[in-house]
PDB file of N, CA and C in Angstrom:
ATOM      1  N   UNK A   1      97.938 137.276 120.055  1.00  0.00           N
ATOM      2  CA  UNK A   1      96.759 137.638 120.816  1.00  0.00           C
ATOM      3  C   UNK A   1      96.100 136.356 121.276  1.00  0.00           C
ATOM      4  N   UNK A   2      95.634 136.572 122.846  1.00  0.00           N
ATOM      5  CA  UNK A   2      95.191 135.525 123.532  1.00  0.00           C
ATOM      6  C   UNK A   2      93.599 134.721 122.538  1.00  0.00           C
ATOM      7  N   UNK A   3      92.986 133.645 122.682  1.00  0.00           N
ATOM      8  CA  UNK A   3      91.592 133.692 122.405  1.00  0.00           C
ATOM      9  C   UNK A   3      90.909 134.074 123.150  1.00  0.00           C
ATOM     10  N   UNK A   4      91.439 134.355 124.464  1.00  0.00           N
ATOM     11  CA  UNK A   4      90.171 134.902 125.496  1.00  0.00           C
ATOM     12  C   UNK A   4      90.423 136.202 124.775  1.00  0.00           C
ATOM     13  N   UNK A   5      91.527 137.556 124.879  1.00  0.00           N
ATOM     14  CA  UNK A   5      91.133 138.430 124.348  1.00  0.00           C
ATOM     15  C   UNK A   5      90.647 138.763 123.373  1.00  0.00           C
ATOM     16  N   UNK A   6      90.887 138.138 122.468  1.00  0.00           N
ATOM     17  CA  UNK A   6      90.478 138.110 121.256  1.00  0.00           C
ATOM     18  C   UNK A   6      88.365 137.823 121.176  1.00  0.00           C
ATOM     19  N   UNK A   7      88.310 137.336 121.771  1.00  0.00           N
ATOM     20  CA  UNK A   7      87.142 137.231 122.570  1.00  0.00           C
ATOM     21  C   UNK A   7      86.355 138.160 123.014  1.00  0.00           C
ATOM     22  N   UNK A   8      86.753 138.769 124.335  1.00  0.00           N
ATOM     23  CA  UNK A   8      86.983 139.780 124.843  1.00  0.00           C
ATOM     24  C   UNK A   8      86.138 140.938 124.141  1.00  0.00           C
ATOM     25  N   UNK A   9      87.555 141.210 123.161  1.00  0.00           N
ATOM     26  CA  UNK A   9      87.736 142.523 122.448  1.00  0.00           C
ATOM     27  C   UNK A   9      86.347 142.835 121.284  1.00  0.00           C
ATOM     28  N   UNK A  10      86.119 141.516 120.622  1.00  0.00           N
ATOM     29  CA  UNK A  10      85.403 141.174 119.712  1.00  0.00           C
ATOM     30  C   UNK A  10      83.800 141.232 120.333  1.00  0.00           C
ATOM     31  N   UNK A  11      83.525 140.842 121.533  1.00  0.00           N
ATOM     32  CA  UNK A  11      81.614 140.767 122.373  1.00  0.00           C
ATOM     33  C   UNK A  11      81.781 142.502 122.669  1.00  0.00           C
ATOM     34  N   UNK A  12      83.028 143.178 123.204  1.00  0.00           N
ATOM     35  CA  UNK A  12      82.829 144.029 123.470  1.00  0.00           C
ATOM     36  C   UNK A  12      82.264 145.271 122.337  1.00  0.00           C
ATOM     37  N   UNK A  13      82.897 144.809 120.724  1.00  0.00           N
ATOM     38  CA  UNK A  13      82.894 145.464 119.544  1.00  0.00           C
ATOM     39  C   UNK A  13      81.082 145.187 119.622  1.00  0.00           C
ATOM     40  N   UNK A  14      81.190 143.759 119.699  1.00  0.00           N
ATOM     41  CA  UNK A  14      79.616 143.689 119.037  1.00  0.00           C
ATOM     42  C   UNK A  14      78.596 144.221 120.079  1.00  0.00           C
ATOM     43  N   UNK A  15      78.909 144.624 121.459  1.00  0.00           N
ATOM     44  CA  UNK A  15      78.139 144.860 122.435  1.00  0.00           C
ATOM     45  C   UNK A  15      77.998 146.713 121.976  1.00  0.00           C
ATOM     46  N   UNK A  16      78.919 147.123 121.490  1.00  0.00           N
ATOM     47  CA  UNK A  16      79.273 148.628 121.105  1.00  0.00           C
ATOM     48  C   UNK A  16      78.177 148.923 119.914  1.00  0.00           C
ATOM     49  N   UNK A  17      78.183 147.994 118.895  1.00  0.00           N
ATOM     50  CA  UNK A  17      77.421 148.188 117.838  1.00  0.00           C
ATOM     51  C   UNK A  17      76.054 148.082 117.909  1.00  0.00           C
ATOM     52  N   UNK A  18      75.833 147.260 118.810  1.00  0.00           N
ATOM     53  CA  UNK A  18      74.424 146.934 119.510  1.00  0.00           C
ATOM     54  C   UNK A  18      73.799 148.175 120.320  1.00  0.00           C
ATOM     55  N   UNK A  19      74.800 148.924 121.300  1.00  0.00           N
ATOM     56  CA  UNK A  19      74.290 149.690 121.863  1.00  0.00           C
ATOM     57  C   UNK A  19      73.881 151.072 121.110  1.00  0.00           C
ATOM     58  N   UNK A  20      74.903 151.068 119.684  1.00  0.00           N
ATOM     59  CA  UNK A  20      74.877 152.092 118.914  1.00  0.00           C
ATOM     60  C   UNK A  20      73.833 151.837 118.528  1.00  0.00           C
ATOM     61  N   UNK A  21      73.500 151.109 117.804  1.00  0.00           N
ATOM     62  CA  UNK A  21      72.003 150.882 117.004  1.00  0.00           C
ATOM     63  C   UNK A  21      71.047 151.220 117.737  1.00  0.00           C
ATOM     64  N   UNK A  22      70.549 150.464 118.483  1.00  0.00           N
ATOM     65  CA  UNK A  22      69.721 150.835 119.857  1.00  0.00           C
ATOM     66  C   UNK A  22      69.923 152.337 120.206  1.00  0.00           C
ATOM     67  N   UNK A  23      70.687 153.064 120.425  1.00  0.00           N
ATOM     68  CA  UNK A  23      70.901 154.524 120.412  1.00  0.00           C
ATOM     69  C   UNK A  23      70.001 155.618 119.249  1.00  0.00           C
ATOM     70  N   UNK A  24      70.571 154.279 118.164  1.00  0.00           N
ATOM     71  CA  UNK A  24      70.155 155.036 116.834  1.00  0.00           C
ATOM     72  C   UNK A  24      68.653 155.139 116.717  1.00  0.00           C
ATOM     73  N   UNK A  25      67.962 154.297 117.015  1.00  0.00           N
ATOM     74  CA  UNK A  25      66.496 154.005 116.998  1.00  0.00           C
ATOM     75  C   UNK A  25      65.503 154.513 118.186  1.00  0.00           C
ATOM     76  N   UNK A  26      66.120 154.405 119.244  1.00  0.00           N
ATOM     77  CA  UNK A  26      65.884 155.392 120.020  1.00  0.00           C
ATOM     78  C   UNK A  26      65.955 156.923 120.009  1.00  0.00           C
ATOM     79  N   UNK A  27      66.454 157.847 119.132  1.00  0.00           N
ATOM     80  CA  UNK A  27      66.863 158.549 119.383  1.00  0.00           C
ATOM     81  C   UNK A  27      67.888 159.206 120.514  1.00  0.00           C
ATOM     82  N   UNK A  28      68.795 158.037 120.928  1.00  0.00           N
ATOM     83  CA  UNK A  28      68.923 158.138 122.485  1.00  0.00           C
ATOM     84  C   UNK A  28      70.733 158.286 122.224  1.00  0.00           C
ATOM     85  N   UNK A  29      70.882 159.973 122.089  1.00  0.00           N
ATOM     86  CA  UNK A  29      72.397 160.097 121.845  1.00  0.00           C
ATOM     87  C   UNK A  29      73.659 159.727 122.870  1.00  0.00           C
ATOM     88  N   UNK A  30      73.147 159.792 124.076  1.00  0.00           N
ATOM     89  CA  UNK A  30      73.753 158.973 125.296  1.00  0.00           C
ATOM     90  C   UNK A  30      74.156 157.390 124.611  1.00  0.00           C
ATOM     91  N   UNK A  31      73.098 156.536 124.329  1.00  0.00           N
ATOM     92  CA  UNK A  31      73.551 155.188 124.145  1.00  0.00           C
ATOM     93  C   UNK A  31      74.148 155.077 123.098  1.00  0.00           C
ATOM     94  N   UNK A  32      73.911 156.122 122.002  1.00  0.00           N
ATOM     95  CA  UNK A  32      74.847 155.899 120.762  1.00  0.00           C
ATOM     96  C   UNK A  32      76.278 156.199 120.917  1.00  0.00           C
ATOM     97  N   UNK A  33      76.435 157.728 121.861  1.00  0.00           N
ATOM     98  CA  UNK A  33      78.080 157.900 122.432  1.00  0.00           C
ATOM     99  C   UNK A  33      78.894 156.452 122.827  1.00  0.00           C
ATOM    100  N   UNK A  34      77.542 156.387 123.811  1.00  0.00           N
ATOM    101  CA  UNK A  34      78.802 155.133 124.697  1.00  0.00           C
ATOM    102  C   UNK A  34      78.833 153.643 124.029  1.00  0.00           C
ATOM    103  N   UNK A  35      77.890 153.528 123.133  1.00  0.00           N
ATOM    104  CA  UNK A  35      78.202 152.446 122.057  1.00  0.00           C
ATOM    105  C   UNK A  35      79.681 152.587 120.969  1.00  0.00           C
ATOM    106  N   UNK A  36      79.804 153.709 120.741  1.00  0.00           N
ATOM    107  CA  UNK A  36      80.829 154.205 119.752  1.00  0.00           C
ATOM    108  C   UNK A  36      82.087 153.710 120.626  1.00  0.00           C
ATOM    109  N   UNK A  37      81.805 154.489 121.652  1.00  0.00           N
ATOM    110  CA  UNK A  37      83.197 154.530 122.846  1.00  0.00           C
ATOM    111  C   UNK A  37      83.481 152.740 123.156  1.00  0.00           C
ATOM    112  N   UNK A  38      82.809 151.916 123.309  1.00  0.00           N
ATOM    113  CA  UNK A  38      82.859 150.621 123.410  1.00  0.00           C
ATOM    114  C   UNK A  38      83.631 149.765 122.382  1.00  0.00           C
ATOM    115  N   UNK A  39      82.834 150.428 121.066  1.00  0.00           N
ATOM    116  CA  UNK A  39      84.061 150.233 120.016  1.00  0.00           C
ATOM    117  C   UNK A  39      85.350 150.497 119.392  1.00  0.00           C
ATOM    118  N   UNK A  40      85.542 151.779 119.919  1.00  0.00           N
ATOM    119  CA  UNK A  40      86.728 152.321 120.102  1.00  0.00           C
ATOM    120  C   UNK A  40      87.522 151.768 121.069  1.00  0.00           C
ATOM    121  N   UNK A  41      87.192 151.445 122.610  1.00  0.00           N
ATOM    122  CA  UNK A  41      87.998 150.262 123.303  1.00  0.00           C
ATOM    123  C   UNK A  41      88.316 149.177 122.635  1.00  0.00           C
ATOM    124  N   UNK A  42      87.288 148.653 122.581  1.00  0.00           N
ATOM    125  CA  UNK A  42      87.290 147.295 121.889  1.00  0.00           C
ATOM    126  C   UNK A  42      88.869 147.488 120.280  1.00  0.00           C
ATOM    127  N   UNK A  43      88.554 148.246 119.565  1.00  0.00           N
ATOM    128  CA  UNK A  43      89.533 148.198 118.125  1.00  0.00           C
ATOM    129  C   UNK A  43      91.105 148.628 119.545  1.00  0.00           C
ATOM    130  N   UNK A  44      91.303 149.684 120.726  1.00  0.00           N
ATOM    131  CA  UNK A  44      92.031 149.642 121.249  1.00  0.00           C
ATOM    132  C   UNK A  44      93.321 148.094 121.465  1.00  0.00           C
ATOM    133  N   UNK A  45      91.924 147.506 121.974  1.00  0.00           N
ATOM    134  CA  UNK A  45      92.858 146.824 122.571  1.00  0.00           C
ATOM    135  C   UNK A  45      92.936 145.246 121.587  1.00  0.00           C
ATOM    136  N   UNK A  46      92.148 145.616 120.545  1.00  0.00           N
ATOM    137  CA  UNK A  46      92.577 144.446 119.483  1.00  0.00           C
ATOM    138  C   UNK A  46      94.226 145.328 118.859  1.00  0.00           C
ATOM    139  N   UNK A  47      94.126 146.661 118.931  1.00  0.00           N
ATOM    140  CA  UNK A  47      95.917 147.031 118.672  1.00  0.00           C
ATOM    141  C   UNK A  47      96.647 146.868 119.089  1.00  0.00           C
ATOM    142  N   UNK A  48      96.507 146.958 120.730  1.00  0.00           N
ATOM    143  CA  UNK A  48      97.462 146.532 121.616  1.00  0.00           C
ATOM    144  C   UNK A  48      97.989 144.809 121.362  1.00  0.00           C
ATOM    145  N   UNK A  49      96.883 143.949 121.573  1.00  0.00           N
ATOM    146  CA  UNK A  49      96.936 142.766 121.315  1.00  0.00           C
ATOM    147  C   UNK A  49      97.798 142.514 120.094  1.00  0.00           C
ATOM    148  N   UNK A  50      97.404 143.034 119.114  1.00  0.00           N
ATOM    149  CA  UNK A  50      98.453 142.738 118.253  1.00  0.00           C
ATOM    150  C   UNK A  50     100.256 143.149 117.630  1.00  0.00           C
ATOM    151  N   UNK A  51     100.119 144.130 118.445  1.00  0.00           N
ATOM    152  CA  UNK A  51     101.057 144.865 118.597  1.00  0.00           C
ATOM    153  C   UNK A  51     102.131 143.583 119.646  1.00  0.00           C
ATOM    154  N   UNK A  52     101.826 143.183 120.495  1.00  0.00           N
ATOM    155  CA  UNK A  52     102.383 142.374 121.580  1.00  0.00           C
ATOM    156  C   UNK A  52     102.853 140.924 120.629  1.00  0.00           C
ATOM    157  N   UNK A  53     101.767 140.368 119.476  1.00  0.00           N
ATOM    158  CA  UNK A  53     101.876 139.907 118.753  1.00  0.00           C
ATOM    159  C   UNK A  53     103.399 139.563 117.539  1.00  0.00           C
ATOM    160  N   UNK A  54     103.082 141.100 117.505  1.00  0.00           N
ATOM    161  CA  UNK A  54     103.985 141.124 116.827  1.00  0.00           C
ATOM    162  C   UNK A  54     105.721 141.194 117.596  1.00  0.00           C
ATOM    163  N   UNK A  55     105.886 142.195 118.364  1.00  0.00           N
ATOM    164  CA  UNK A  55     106.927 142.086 119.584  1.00  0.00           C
ATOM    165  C   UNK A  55     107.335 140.310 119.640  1.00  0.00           C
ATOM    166  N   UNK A  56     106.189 139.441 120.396  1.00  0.00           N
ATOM    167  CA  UNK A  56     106.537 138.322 119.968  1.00  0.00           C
ATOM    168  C   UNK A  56     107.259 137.535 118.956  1.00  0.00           C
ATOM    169  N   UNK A  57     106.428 137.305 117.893  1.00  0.00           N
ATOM    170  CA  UNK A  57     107.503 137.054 116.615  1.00  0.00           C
ATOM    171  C   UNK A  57     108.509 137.432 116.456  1.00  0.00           C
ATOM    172  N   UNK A  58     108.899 138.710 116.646  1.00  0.00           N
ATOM    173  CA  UNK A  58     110.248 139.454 116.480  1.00  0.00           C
ATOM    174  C   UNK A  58     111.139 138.433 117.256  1.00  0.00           C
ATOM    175  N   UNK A  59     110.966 138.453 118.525  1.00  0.00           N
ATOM    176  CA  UNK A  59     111.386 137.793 119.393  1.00  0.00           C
ATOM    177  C   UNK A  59     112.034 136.603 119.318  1.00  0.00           C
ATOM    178  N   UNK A  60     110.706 135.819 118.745  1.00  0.00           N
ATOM    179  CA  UNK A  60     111.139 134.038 118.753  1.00  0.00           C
ATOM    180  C   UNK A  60     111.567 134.259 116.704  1.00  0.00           C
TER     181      UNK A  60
END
């Protein structure tokens, strides 16, 4: 996995958790959905990433 994605994947997690919280305190179930959903991308494509990872190694 790249460091940009890795990057990436990781502001997007913490941008998810942020929005969740903020959801949470708000009462505001809209921002808590799409905070969740942010983190769920985010763990996505830290699988993918590593998955490719691994393919790699195999490889070399």
């Amino acid at each position: 996995m790249s460091t940009e994605d890795r990057l990436e994947a990781t502001a997007k997690n913490i941008e998810g958790k942020a929005q969740e919280a903020a959801g949470e305190i708000t009462g505001d179930k809209q921002d808590q959905a799409e905070g969740q959903a942010k983190q769920a991308e985010a763990s996505a494509q830290h699988a993918v990433e590593n998955a490719k990872d691994k393919v790699k190694s195999a490889i070399d």
